[in-house]
C-alpha atoms as a PDB file:
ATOM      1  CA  UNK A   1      86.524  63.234  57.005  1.00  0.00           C
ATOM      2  CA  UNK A   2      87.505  66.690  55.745  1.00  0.00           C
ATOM      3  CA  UNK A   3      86.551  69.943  57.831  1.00  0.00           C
ATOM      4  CA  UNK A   4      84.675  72.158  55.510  1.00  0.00           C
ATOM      5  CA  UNK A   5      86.450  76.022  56.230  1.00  0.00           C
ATOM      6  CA  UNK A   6      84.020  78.605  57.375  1.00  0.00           C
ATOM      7  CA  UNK A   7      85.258  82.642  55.789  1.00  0.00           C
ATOM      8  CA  UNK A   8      86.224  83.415  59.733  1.00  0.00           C
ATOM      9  CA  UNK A   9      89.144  80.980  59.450  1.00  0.00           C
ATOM     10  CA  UNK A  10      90.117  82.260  55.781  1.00  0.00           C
ATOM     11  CA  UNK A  11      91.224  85.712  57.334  1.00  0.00           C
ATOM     12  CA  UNK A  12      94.613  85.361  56.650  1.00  0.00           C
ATOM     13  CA  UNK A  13      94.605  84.162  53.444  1.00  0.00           C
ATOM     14  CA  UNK A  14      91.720  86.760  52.181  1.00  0.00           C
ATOM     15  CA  UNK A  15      88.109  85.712  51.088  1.00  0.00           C
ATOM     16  CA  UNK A  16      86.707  85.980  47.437  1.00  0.00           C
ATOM     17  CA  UNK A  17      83.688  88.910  48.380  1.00  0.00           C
ATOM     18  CA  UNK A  18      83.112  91.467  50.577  1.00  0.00           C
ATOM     19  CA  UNK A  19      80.856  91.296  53.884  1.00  0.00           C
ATOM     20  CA  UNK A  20      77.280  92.888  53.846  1.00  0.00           C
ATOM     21  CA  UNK A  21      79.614  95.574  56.643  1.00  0.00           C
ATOM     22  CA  UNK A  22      82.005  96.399  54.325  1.00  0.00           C
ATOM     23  CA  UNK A  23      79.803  96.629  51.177  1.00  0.00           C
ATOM     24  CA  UNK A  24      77.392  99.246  53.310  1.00  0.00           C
ATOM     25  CA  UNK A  25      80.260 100.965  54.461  1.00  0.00           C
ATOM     26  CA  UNK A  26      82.000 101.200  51.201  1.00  0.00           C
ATOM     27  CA  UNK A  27      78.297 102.436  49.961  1.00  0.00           C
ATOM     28  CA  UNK A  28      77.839 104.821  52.956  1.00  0.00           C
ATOM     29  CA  UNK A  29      81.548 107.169  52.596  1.00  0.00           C
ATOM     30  CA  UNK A  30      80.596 108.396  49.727  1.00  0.00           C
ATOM     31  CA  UNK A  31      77.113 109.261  50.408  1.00  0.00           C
ATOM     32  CA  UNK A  32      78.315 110.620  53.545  1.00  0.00           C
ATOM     33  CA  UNK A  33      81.417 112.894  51.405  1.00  0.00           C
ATOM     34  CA  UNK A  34      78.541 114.169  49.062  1.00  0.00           C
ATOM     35  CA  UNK A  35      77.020 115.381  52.124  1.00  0.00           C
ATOM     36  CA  UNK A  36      80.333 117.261  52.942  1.00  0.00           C
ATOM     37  CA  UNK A  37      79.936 119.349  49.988  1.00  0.00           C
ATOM     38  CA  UNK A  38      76.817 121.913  50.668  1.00  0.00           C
ATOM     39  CA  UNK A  39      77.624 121.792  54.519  1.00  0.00           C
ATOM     40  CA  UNK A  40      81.014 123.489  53.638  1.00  0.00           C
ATOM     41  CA  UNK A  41      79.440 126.300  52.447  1.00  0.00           C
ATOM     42  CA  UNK A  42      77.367 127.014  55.618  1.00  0.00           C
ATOM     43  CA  UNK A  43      80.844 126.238  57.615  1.00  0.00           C
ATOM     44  CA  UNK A  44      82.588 129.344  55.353  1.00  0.00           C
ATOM     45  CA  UNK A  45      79.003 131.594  56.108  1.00  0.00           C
ATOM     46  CA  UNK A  46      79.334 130.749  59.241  1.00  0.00           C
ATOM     47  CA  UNK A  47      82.700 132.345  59.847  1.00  0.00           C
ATOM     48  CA  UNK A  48      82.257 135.004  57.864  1.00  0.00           C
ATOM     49  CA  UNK A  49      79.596 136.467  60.669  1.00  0.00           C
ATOM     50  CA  UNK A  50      81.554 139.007  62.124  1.00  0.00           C
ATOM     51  CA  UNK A  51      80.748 140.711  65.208  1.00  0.00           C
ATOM     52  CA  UNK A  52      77.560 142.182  65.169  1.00  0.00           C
ATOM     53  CA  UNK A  53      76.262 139.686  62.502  1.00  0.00           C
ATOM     54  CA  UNK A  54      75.317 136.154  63.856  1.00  0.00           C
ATOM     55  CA  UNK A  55      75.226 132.954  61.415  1.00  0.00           C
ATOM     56  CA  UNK A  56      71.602 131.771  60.430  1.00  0.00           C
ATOM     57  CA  UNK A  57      70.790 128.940  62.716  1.00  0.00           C
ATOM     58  CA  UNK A  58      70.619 126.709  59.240  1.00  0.00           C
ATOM     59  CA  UNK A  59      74.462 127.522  58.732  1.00  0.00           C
ATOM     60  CA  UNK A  60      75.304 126.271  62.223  1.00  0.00           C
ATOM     61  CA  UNK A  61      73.250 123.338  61.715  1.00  0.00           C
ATOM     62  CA  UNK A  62      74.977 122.843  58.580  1.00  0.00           C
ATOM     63  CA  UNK A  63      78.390 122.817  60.176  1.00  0.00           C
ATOM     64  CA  UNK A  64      77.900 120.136  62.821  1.00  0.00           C
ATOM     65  CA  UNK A  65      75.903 118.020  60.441  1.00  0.00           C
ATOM     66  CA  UNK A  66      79.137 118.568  58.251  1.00  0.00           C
ATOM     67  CA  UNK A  67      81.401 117.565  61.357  1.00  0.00           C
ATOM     68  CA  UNK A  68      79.465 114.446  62.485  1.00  0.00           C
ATOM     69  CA  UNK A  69      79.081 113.371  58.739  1.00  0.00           C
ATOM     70  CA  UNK A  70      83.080 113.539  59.057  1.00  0.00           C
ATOM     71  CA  UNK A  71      83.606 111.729  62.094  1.00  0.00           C
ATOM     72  CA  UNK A  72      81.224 108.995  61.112  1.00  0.00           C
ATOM     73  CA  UNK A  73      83.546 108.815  57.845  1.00  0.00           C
ATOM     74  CA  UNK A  74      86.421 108.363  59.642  1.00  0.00           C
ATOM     75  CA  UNK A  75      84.882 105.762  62.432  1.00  0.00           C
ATOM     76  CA  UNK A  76      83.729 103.478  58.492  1.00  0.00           C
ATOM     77  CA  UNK A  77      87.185 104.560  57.766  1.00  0.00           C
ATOM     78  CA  UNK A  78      88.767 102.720  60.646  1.00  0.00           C
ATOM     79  CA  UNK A  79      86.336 100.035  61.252  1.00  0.00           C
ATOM     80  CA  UNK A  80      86.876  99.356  57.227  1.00  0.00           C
ATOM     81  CA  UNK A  81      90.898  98.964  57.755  1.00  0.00           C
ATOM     82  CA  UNK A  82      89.792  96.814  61.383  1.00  0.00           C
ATOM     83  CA  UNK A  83      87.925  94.651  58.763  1.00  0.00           C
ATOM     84  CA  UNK A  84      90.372  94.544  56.221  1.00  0.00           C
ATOM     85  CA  UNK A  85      93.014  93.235  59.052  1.00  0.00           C
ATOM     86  CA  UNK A  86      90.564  90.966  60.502  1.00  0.00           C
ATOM     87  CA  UNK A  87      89.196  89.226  57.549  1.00  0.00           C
ATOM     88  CA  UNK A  88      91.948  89.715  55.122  1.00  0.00           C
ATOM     89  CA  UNK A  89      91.632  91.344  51.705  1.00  0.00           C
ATOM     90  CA  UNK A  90      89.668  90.371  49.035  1.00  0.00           C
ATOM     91  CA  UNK A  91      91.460  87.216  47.196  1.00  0.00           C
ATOM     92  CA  UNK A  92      93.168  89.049  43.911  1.00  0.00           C
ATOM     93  CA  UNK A  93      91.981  88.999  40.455  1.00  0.00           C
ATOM     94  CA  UNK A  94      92.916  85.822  38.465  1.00  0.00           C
ATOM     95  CA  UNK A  95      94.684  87.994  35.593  1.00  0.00           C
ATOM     96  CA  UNK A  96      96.116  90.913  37.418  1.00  0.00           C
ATOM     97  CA  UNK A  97      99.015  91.656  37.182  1.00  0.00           C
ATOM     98  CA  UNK A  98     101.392  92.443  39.784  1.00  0.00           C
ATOM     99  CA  UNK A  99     101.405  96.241  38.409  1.00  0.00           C
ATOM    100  CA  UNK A 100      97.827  95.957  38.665  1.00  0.00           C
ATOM    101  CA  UNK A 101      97.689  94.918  42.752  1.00  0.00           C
ATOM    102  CA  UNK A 102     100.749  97.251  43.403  1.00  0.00           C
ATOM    103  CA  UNK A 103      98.547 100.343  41.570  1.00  0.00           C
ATOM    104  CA  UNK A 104      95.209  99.383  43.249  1.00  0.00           C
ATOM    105  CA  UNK A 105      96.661  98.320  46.858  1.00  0.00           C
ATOM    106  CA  UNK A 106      98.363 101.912  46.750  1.00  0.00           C
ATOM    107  CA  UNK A 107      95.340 103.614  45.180  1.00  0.00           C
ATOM    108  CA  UNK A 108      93.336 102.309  48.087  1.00  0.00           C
ATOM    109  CA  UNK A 109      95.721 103.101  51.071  1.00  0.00           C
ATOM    110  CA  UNK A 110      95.462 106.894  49.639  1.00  0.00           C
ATOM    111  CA  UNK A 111      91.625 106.763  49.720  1.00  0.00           C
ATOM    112  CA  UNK A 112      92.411 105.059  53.476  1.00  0.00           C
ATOM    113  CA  UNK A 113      94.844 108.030  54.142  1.00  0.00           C
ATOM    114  CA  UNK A 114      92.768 110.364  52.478  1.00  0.00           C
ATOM    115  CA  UNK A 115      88.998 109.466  54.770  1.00  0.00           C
ATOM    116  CA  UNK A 116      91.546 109.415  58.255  1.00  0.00           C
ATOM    117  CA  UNK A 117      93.301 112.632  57.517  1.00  0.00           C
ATOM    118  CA  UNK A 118      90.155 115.032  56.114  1.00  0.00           C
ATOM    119  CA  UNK A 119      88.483 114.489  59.443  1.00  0.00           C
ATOM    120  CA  UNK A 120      90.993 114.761  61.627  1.00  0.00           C
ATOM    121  CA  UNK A 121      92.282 118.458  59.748  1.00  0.00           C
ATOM    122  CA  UNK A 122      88.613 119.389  59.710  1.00  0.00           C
ATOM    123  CA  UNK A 123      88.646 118.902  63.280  1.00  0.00           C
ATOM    124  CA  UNK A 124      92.213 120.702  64.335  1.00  0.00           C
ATOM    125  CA  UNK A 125      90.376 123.453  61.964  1.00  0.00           C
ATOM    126  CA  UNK A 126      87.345 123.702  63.593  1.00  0.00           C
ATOM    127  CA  UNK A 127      88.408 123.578  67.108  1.00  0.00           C
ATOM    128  CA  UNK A 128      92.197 124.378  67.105  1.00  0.00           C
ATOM    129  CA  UNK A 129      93.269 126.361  64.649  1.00  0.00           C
ATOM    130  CA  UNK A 130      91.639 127.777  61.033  1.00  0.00           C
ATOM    131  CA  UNK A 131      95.543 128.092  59.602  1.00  0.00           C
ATOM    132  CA  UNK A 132      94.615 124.306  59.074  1.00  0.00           C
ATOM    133  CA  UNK A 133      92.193 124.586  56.503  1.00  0.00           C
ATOM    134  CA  UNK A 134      93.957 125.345  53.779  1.00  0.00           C
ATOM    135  CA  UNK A 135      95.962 121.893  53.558  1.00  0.00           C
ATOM    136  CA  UNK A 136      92.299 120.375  54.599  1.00  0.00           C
ATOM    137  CA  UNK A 137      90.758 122.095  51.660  1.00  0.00           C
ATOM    138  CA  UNK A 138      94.043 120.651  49.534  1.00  0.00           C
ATOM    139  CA  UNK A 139      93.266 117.460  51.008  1.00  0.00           C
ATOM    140  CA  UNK A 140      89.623 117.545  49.781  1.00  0.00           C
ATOM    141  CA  UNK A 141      90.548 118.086  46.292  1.00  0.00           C
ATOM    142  CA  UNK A 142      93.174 115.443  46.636  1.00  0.00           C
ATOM    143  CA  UNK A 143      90.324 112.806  47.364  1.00  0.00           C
ATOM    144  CA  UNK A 144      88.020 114.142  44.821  1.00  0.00           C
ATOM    145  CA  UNK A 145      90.399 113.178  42.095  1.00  0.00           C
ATOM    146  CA  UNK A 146      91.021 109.572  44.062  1.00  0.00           C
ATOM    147  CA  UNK A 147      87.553 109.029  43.878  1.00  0.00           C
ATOM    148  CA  UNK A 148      87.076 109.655  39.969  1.00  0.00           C
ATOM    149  CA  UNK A 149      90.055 107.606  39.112  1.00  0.00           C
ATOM    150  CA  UNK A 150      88.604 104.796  41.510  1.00  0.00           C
ATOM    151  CA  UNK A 151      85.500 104.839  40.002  1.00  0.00           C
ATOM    152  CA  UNK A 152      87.209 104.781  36.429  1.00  0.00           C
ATOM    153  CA  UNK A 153      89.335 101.812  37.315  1.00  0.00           C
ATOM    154  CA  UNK A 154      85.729 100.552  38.458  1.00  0.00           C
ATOM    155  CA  UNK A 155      83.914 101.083  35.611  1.00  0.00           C
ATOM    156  CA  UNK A 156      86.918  99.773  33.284  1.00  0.00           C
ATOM    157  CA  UNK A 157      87.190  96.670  35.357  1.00  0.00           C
ATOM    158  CA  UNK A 158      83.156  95.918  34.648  1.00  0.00           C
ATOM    159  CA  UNK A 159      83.058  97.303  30.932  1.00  0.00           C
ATOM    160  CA  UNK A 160      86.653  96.464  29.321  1.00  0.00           C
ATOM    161  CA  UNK A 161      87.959  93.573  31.084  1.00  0.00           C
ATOM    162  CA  UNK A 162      84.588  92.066  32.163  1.00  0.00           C
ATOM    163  CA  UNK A 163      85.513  90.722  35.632  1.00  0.00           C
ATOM    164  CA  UNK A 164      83.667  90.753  38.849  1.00  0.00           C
ATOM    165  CA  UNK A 165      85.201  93.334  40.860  1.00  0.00           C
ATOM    166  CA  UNK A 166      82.406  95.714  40.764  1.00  0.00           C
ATOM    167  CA  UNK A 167      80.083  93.270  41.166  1.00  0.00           C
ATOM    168  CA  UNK A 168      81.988  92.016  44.146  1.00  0.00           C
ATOM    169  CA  UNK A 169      81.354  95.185  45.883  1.00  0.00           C
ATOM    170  CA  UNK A 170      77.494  95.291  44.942  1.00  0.00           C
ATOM    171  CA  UNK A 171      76.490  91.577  45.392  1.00  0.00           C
ATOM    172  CA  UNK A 172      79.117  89.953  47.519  1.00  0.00           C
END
């Protein structure tokens, strides 16, 4: 009698969709990083307040819903690479080539790379030292243009070549 595998015990050779987790957290990073946009702005009012001037209380709500929005990014971060490790990555495309993985697996470690390292800049900024934000601001722009290649590798993945991968990451 044959022992029917349950997805726990497929970890290490990777599993053909993505958990309900990592589909909401996938969904939820990006939602959060839109949120990181307008909250900036308050952060830069904020310090411009000089002396006798003191930031609007909206600005300096602003800034730590900016910073919490950033640590939760880089706790789905984390717990996204924990996952990853855990239950193995997604089984590959049947048709991919190995240019294809290589491009993507890298393209994803920099989005990895890219949600650690904002928050943890934005924090050595915002309680260390400002001379920081400049690379964090670099940074920023670095994972805007991830993101719009990501979702163009996305969208040509559904549209061109017809395959499930962005359905993977919306159904499971």
């Amino acid at each position: 009698m044959r022992r029917e595998l349950r997805p726990s015990t497929l970890a290490c050779s990777g599993t053909q969709a993505f958990n309900v987790y990592q589909r909401a957290m996938h969904w939820a990073v990006p939602i959060l990083c839109i949120i990181q946009v307008p909250t900036a702005w308050a952060i830069q009012r904020t310090h411009m307040a000089h002396g006798f001037l003191k930031p609007a209380p909206i600005d300096l709500l602003l800034h730590q819903v900016h910073a919490w929005s950033g640590w939760l990014i880089l706790l789905m971060a984390l717990l996204q690479l924990a996952m990853r490790l855990v239950r193995g990555k997604p089984v590959p495309l049947v048709g991919a080539s190995h240019l294809e993985a290589r491009v993507a697996s890298a393209a994803h470690m920099a989005l990895y790379s890219l949600l650690i390292a904002l928050p943890v800049t934005g924090t050595i900024a915002m309680y260390l030292s400002f001379r920081i934000a400049p690379l964090h601001r670099l940074l920023s722009w670095l994972l805007l243009a991830l993101v719009v290649v990501h979702i163009v590798a996305a969208l040509w993945h559904h549209l061109y070549r017809r395959d499930d991968v962005l359905r993977r990451m919306i159904k499971g």
